[in-house]
C-alpha atoms as a PDB file:
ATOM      1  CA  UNK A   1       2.407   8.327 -51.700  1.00  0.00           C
ATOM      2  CA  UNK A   2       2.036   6.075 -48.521  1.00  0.00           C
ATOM      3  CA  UNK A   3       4.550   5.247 -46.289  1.00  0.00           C
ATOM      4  CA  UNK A   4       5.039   1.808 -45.177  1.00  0.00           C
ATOM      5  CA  UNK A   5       5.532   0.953 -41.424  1.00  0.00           C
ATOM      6  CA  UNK A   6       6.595  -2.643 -40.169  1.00  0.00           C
ATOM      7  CA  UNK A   7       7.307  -4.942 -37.431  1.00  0.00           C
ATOM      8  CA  UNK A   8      10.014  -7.625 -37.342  1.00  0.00           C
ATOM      9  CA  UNK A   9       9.180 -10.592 -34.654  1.00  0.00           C
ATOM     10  CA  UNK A  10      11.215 -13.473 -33.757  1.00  0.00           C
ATOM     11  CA  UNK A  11       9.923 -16.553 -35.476  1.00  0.00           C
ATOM     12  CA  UNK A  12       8.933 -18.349 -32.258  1.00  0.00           C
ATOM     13  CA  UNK A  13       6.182 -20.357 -30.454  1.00  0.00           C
ATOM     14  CA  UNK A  14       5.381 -17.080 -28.069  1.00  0.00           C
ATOM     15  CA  UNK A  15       5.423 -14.748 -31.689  1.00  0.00           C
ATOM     16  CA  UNK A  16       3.308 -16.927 -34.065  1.00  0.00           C
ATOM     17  CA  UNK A  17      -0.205 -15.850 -32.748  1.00  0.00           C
ATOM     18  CA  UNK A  18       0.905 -12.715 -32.639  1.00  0.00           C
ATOM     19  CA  UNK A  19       1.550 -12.463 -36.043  1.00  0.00           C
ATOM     20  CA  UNK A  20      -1.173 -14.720 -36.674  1.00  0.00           C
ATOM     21  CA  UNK A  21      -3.634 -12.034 -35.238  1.00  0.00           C
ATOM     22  CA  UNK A  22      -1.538  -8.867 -37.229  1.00  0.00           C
ATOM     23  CA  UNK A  23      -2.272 -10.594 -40.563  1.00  0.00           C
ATOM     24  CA  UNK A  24      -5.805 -11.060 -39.498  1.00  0.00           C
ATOM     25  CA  UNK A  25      -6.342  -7.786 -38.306  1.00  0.00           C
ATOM     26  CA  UNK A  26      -4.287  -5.791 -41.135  1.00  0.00           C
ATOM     27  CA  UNK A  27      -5.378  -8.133 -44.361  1.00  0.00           C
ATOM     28  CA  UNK A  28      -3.479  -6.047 -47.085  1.00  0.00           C
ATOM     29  CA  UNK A  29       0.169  -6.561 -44.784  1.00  0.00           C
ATOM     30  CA  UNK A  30       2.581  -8.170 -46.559  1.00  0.00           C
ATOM     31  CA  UNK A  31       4.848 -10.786 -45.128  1.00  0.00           C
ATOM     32  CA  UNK A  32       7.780 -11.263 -45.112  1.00  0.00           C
ATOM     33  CA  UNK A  33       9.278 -14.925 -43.435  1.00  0.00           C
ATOM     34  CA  UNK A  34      13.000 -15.362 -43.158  1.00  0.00           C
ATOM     35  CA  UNK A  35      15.250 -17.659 -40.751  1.00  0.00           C
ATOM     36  CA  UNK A  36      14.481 -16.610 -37.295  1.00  0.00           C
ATOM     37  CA  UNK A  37      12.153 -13.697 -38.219  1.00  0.00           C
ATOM     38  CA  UNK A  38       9.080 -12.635 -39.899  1.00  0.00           C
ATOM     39  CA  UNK A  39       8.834  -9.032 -40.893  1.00  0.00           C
ATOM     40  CA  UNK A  40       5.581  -7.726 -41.306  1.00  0.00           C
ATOM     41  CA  UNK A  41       5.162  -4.127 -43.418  1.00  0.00           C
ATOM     42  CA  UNK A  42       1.945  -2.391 -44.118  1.00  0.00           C
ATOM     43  CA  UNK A  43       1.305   0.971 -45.982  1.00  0.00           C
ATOM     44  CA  UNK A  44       0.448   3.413 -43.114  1.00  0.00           C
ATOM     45  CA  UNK A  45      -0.463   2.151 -40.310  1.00  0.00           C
ATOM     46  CA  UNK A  46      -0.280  -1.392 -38.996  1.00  0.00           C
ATOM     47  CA  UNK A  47      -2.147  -2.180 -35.594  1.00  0.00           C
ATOM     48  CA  UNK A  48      -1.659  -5.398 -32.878  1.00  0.00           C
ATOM     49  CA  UNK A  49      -5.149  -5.577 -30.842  1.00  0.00           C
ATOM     50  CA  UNK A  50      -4.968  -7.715 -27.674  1.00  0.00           C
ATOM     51  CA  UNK A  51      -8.464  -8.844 -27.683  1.00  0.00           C
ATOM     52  CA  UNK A  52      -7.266 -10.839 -30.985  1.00  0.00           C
ATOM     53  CA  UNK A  53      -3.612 -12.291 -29.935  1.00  0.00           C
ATOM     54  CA  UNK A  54      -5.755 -13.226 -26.499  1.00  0.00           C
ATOM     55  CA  UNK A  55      -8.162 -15.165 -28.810  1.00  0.00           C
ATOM     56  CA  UNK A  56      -5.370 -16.738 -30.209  1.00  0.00           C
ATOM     57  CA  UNK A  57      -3.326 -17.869 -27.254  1.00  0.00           C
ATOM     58  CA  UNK A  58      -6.559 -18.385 -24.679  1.00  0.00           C
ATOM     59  CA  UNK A  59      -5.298 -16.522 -21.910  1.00  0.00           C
ATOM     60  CA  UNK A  60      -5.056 -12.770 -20.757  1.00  0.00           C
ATOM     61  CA  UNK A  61      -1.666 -10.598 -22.715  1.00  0.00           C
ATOM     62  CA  UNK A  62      -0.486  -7.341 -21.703  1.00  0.00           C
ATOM     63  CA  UNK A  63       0.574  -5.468 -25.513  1.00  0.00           C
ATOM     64  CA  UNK A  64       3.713  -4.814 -23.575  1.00  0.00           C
ATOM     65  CA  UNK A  65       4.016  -8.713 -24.013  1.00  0.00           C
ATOM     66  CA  UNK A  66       5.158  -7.752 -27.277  1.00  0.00           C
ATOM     67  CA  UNK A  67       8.857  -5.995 -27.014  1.00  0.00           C
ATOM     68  CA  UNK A  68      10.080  -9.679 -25.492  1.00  0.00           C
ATOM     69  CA  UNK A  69       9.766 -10.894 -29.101  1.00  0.00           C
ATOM     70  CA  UNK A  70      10.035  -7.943 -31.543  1.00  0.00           C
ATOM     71  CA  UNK A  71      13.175  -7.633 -33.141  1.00  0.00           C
ATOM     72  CA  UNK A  72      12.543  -3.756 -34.949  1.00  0.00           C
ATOM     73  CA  UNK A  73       9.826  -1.600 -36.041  1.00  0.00           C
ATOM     74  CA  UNK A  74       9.341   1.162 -38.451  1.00  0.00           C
ATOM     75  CA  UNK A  75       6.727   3.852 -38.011  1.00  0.00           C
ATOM     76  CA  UNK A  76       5.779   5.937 -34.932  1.00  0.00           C
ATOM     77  CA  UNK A  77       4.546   3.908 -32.000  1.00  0.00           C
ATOM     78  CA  UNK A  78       1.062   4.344 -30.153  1.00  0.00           C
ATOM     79  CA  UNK A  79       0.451   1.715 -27.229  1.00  0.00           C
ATOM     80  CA  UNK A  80      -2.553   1.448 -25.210  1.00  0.00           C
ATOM     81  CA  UNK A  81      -3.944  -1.355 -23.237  1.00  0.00           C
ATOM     82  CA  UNK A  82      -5.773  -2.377 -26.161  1.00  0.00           C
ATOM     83  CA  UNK A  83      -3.414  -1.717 -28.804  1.00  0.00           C
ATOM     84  CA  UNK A  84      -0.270  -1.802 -30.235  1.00  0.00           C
ATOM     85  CA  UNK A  85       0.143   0.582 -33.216  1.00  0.00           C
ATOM     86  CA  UNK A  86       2.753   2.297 -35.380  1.00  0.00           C
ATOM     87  CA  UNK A  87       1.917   4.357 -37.947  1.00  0.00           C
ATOM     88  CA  UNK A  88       3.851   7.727 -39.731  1.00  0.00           C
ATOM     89  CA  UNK A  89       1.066  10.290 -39.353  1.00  0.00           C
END
């Protein structure tokens, strides 16, 4: 039985491509959109590249970039210059 990870993100200008490019890049997510936030959960693993969130906001971002608007997250965390993953396995 799969586990589901997520990620909760403010619901702000800075956030928006950033989940723009999670949905992209993890198709079966399912989203969640409340006041303020938008929780994202995946069975799994869910992954946050930079090359996409850079093609999204046109300039260079760090995947650190990414704990000044996440709110929670479920799932063990890999992070890599590339990457921003979180996953149970």
């Amino acid at each position: 039985m799969p586990r589901i990870v997520s990620i909760t993100l403010q619901n702000t200008d800075d956030a928006r491509p950033i989940i723009e490019a999670i949905t992209s890049d993890n198709p079966d997510c399912t989203v969640h959109s409340y006041p303020g936030i938008v929780k994202i959960d995946r069975d799994d693993s869910l992954t946050v590249k930079r090359a996409s969130v850079e093609e999204r906001i046109g300039r260079n971002w760090d995947p650190q970039e990414l704990h000044l608007s996440m709110v929670s997250m479920a799932g063990n965390l890999d992070e890599d210059d590339d990457y921003f993953s979180l996953s149970w396995s």
